[in-house]
PDB file of N, CA and C in Angstrom:
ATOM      1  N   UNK A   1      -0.067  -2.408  10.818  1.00  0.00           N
ATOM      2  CA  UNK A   1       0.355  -2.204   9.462  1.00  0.00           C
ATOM      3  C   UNK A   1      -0.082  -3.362   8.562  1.00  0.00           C
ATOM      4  N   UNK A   2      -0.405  -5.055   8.978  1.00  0.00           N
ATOM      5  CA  UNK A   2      -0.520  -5.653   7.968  1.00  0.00           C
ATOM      6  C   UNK A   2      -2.123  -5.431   7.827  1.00  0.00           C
ATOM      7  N   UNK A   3      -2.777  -5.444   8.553  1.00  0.00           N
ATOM      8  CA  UNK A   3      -4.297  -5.216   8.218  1.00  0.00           C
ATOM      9  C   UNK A   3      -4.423  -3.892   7.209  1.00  0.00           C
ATOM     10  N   UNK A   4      -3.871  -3.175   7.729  1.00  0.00           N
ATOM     11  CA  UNK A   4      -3.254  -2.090   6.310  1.00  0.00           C
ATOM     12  C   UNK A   4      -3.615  -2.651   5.138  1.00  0.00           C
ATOM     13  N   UNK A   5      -2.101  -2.604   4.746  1.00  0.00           N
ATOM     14  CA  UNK A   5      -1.528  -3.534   3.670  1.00  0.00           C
ATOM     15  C   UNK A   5      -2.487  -4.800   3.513  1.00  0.00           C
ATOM     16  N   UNK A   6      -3.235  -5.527   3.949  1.00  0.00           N
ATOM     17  CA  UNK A   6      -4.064  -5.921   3.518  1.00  0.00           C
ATOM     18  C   UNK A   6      -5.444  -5.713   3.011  1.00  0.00           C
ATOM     19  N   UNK A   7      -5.962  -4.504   2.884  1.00  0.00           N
ATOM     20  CA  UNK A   7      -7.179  -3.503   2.915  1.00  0.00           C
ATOM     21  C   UNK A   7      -6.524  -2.983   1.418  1.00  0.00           C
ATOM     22  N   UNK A   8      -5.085  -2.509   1.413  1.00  0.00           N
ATOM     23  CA  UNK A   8      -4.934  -1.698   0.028  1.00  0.00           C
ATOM     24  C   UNK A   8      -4.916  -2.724  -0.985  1.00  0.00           C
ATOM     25  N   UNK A   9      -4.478  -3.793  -0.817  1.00  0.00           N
ATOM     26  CA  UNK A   9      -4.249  -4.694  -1.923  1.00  0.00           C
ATOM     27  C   UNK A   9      -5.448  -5.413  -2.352  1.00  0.00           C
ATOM     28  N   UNK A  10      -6.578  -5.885  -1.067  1.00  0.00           N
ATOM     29  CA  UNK A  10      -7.757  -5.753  -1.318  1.00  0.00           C
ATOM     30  C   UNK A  10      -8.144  -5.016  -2.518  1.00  0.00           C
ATOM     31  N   UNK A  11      -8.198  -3.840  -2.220  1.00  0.00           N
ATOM     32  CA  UNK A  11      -8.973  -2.551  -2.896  1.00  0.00           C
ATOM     33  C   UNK A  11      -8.331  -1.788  -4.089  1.00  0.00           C
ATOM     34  N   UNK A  12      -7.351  -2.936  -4.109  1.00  0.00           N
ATOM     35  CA  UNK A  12      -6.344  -2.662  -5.811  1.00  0.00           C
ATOM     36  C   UNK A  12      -6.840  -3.416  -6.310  1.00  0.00           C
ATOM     37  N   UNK A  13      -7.083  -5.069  -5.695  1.00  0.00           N
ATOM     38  CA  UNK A  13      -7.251  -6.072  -6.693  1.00  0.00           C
ATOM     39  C   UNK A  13      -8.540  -5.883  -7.077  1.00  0.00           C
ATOM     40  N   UNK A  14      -9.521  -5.251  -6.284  1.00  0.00           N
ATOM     41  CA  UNK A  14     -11.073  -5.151  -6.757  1.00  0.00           C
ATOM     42  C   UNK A  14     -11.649  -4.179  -8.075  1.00  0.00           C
ATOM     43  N   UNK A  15     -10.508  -2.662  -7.509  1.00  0.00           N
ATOM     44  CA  UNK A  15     -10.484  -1.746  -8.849  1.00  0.00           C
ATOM     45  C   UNK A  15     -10.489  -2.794 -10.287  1.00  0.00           C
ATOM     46  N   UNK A  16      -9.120  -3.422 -10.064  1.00  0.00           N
ATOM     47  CA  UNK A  16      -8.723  -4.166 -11.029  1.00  0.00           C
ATOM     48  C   UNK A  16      -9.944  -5.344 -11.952  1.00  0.00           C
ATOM     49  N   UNK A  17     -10.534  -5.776 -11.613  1.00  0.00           N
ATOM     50  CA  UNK A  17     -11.628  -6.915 -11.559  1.00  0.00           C
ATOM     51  C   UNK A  17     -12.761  -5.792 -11.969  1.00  0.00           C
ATOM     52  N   UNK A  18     -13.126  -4.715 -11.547  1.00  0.00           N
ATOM     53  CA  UNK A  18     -14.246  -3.904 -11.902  1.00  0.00           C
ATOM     54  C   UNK A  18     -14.004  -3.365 -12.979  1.00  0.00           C
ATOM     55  N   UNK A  19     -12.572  -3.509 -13.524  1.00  0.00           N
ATOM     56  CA  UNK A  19     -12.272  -2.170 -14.872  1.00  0.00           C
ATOM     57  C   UNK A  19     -11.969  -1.013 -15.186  1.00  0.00           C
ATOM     58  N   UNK A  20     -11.783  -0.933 -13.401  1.00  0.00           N
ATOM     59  CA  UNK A  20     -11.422   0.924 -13.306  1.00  0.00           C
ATOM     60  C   UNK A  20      -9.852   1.161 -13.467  1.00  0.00           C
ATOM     61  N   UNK A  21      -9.701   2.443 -14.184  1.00  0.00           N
ATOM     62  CA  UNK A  21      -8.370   2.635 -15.025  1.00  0.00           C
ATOM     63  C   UNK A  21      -8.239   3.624 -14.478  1.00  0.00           C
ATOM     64  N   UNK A  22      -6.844   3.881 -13.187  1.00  0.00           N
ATOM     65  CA  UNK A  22      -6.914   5.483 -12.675  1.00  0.00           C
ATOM     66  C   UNK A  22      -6.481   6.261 -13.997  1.00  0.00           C
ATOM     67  N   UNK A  23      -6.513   7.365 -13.331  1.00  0.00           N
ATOM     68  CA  UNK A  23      -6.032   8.524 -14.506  1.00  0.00           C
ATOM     69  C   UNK A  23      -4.306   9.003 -14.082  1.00  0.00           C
ATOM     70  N   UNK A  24      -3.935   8.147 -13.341  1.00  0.00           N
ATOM     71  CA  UNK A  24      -2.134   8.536 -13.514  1.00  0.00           C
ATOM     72  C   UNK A  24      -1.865   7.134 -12.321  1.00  0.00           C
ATOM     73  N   UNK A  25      -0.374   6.834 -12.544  1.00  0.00           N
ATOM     74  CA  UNK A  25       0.114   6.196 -12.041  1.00  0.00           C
ATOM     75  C   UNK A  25      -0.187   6.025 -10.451  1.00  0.00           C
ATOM     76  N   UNK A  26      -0.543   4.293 -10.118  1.00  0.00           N
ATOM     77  CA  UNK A  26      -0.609   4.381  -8.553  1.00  0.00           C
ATOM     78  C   UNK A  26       0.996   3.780  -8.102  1.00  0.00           C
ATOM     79  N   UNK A  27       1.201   4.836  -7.155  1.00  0.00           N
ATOM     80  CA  UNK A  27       2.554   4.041  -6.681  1.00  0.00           C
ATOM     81  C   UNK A  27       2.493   3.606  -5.109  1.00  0.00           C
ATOM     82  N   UNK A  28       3.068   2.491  -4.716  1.00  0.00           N
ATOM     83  CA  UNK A  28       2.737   1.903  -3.242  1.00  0.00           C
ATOM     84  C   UNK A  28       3.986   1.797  -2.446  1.00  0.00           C
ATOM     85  N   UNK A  29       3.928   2.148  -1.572  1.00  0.00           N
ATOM     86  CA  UNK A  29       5.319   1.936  -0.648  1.00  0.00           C
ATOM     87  C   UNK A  29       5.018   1.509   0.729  1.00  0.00           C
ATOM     88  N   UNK A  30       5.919   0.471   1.032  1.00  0.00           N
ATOM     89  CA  UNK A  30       5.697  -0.384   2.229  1.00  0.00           C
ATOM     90  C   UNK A  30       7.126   0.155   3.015  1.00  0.00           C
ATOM     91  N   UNK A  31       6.963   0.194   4.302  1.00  0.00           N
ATOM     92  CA  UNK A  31       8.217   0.769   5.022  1.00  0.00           C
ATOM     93  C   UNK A  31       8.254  -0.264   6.324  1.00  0.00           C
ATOM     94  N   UNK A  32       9.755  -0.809   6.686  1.00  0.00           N
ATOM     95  CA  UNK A  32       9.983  -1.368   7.846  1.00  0.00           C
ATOM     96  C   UNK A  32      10.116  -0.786   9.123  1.00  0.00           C
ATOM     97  N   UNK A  33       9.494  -1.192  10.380  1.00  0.00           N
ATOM     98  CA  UNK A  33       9.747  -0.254  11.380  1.00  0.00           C
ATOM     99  C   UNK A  33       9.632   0.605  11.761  1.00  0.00           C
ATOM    100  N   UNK A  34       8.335   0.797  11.828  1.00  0.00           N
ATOM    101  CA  UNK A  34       7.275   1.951  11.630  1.00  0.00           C
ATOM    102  C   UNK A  34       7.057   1.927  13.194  1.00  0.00           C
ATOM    103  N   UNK A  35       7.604   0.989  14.366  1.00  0.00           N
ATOM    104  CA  UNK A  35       7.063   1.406  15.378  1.00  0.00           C
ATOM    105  C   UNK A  35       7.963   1.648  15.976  1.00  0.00           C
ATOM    106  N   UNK A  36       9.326   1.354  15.821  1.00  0.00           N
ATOM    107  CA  UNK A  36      10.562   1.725  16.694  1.00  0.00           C
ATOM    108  C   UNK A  36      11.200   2.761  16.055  1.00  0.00           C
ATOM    109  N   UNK A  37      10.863   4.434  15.921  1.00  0.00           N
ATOM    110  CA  UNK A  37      11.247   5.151  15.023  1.00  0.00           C
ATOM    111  C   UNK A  37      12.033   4.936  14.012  1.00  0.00           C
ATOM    112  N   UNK A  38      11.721   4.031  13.351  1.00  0.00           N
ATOM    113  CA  UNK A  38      12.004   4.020  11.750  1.00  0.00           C
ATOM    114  C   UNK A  38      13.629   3.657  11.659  1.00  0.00           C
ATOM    115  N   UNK A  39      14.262   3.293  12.256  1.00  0.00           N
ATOM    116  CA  UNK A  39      15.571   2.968  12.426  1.00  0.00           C
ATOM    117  C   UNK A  39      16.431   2.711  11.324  1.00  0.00           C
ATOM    118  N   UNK A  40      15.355   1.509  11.032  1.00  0.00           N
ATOM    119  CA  UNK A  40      15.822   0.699   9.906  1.00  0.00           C
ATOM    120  C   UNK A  40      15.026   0.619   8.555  1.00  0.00           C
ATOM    121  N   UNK A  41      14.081   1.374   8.839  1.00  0.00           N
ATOM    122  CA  UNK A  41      13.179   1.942   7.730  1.00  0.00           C
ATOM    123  C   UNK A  41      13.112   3.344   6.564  1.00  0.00           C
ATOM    124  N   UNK A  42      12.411   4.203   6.430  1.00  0.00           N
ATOM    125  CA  UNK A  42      12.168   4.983   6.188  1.00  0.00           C
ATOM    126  C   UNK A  42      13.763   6.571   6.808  1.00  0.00           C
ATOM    127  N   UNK A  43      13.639   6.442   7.875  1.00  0.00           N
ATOM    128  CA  UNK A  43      14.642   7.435   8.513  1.00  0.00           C
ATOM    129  C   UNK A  43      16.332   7.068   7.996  1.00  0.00           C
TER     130      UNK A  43
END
């Protein structure tokens, strides 16, 4: 998950720097515990 999360924020901050303007809201969500069924996360 952090190599993830490090790839999207990458590739936000680069949009950003190039000038590109999506056409609707980006929304991001990070979730805890994604490998022990979600316990304490998402579930």
């Amino acid at each position: 998950m952090k190599g993830f999360i490090s790839a999207l924020w990458f590739a936000l901050e680069a949009l950003k720097a190039c000038g590109v303007k999506p056409k609707c809201n980006v929304e991001i969500s990070f979730t805890a515990d994604e490998e022990t069924d979600s316990r304490l996360g998402i579930g």
